[in-house]
C-alpha atoms as a PDB file:
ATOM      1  CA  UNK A   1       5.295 -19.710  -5.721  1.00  0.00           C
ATOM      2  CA  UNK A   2       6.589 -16.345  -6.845  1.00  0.00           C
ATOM      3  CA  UNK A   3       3.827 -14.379  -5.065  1.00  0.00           C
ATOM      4  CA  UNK A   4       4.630 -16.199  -1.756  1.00  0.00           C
ATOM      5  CA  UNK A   5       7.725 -15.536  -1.625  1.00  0.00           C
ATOM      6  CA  UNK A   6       7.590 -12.041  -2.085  1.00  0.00           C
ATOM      7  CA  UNK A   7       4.981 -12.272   0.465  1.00  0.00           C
ATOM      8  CA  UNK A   8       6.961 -13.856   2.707  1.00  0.00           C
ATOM      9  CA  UNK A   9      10.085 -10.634   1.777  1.00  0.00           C
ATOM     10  CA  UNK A  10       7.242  -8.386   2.451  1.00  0.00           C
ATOM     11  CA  UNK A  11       6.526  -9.697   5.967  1.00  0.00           C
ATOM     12  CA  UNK A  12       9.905  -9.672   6.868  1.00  0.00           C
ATOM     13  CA  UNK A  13      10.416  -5.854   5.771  1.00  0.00           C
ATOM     14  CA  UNK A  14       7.578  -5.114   7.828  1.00  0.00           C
ATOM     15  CA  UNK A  15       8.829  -6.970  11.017  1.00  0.00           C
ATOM     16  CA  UNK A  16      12.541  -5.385  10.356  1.00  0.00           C
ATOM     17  CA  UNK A  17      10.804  -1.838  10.403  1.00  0.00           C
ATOM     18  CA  UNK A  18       9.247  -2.405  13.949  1.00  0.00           C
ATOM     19  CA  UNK A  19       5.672  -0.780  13.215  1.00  0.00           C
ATOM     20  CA  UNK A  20       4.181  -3.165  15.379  1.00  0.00           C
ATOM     21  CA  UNK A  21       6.701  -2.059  18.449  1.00  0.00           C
ATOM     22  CA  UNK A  22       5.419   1.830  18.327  1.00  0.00           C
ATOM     23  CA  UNK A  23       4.422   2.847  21.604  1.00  0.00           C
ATOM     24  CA  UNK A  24       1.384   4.408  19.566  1.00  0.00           C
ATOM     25  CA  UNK A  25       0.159   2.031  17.177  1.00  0.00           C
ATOM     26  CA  UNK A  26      -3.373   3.549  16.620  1.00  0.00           C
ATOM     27  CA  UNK A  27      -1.070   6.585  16.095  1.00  0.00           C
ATOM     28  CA  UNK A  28       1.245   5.322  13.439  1.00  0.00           C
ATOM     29  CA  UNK A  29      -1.332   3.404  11.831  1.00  0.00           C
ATOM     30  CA  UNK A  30      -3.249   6.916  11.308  1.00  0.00           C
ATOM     31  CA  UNK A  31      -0.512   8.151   9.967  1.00  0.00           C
ATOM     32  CA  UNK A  32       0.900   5.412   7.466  1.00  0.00           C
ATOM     33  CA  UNK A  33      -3.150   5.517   6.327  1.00  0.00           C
ATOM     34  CA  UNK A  34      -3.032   9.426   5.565  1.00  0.00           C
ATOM     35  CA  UNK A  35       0.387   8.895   3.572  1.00  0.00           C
ATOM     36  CA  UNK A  36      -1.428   5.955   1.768  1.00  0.00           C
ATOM     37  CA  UNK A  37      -4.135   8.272   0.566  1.00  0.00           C
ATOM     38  CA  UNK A  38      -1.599  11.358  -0.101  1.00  0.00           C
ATOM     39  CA  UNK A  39       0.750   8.276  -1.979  1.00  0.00           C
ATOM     40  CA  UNK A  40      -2.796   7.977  -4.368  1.00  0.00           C
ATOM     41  CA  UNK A  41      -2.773  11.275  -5.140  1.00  0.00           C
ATOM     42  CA  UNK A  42       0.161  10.880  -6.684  1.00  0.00           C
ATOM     43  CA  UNK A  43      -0.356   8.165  -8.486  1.00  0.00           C
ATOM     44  CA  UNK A  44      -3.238  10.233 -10.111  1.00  0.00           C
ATOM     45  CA  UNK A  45      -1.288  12.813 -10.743  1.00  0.00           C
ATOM     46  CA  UNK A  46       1.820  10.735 -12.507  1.00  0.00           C
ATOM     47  CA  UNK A  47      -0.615   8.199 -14.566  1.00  0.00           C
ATOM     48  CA  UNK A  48       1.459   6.018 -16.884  1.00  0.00           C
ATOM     49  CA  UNK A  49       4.668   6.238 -14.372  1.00  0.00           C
ATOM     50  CA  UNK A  50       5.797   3.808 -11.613  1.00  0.00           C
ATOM     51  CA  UNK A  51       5.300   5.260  -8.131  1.00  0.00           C
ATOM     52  CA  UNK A  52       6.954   3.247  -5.852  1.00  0.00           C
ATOM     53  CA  UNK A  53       5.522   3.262  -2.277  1.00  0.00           C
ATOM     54  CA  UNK A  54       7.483   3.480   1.234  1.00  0.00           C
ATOM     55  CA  UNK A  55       7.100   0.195   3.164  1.00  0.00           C
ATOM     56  CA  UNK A  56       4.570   1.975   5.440  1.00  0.00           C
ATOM     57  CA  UNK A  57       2.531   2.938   2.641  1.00  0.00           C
ATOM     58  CA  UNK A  58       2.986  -0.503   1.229  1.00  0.00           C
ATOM     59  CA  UNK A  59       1.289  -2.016   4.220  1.00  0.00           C
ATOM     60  CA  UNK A  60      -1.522  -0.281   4.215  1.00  0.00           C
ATOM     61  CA  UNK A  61      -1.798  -0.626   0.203  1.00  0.00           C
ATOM     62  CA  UNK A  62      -1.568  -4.862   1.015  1.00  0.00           C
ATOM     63  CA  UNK A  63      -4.204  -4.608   3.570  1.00  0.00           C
ATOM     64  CA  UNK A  64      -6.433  -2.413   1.808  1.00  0.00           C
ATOM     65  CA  UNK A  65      -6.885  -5.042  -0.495  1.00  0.00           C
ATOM     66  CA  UNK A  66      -8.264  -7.480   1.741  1.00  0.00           C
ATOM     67  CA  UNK A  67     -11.281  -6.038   1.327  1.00  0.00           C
ATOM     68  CA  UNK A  68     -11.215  -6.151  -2.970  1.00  0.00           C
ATOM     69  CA  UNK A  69     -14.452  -4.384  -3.098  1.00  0.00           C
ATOM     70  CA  UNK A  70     -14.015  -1.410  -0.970  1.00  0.00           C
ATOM     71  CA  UNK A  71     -10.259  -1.271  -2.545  1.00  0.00           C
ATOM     72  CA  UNK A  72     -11.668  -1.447  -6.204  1.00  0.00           C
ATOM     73  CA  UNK A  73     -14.267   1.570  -5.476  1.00  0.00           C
ATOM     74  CA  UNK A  74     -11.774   3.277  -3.288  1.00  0.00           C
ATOM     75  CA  UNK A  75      -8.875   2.914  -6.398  1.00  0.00           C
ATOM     76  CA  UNK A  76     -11.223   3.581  -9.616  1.00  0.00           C
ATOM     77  CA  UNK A  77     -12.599   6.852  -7.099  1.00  0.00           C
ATOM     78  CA  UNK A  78      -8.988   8.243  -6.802  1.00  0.00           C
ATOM     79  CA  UNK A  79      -8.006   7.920 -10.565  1.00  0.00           C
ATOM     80  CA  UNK A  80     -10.501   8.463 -12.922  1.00  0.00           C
ATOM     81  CA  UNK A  81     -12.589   5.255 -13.024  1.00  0.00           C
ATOM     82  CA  UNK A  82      -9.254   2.844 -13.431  1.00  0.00           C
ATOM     83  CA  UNK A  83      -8.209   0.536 -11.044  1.00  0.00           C
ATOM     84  CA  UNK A  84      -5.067   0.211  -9.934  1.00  0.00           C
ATOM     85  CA  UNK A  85      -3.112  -3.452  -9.670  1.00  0.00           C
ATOM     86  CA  UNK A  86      -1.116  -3.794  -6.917  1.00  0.00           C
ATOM     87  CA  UNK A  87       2.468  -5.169  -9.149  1.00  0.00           C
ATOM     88  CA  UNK A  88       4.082  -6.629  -6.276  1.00  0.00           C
ATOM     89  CA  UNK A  89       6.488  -7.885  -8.675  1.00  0.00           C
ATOM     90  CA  UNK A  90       8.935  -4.593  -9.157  1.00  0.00           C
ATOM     91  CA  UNK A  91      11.487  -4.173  -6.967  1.00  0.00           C
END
């Protein structure tokens, strides 16, 4: 129950920040991707520290993990062979 409605929080966050209204999308969606992968490197570079993403960031990071085996090779590539759980539960 917890997970949906943190879900559901998410969703609303995402409408409220209007992504979906860019006159661009393909454009922004580029974008939030390449701060996604910059957002990694920091995450490699602070392990044992919470890094917190952006919303945009965020997005991508829930998405990515809609495909679980591209975003397991894609997070144990980034940090040294350990995979990173999404915690969804921080706020």
């Amino acid at each position: 129950v917890g997970a949906v409605i943190r879900q559901g929080t998410f969703v609303d966050k995402m409408e409220n920040i209007g992504w979906i209204r860019s006159p661009n999308v393909r454009s922004t969606i580029s974008h939030f991707i390449s701060k996604y992968g910059v957002f990694f490197q920091i995450m490699a570079k602070n392990k044992g520290h919470a890094v917190v993403p952006t919303l945009d960031v965020d997005l991508i990071w829930h998405t990515h993990q809609l495909s679980p085996v591209r975003y397991y090779t894609f997070s144990t590539a980034q940090i040294d062979g350990i995979f990173i759980n999404h915690d969804d539960k921080i706020d």
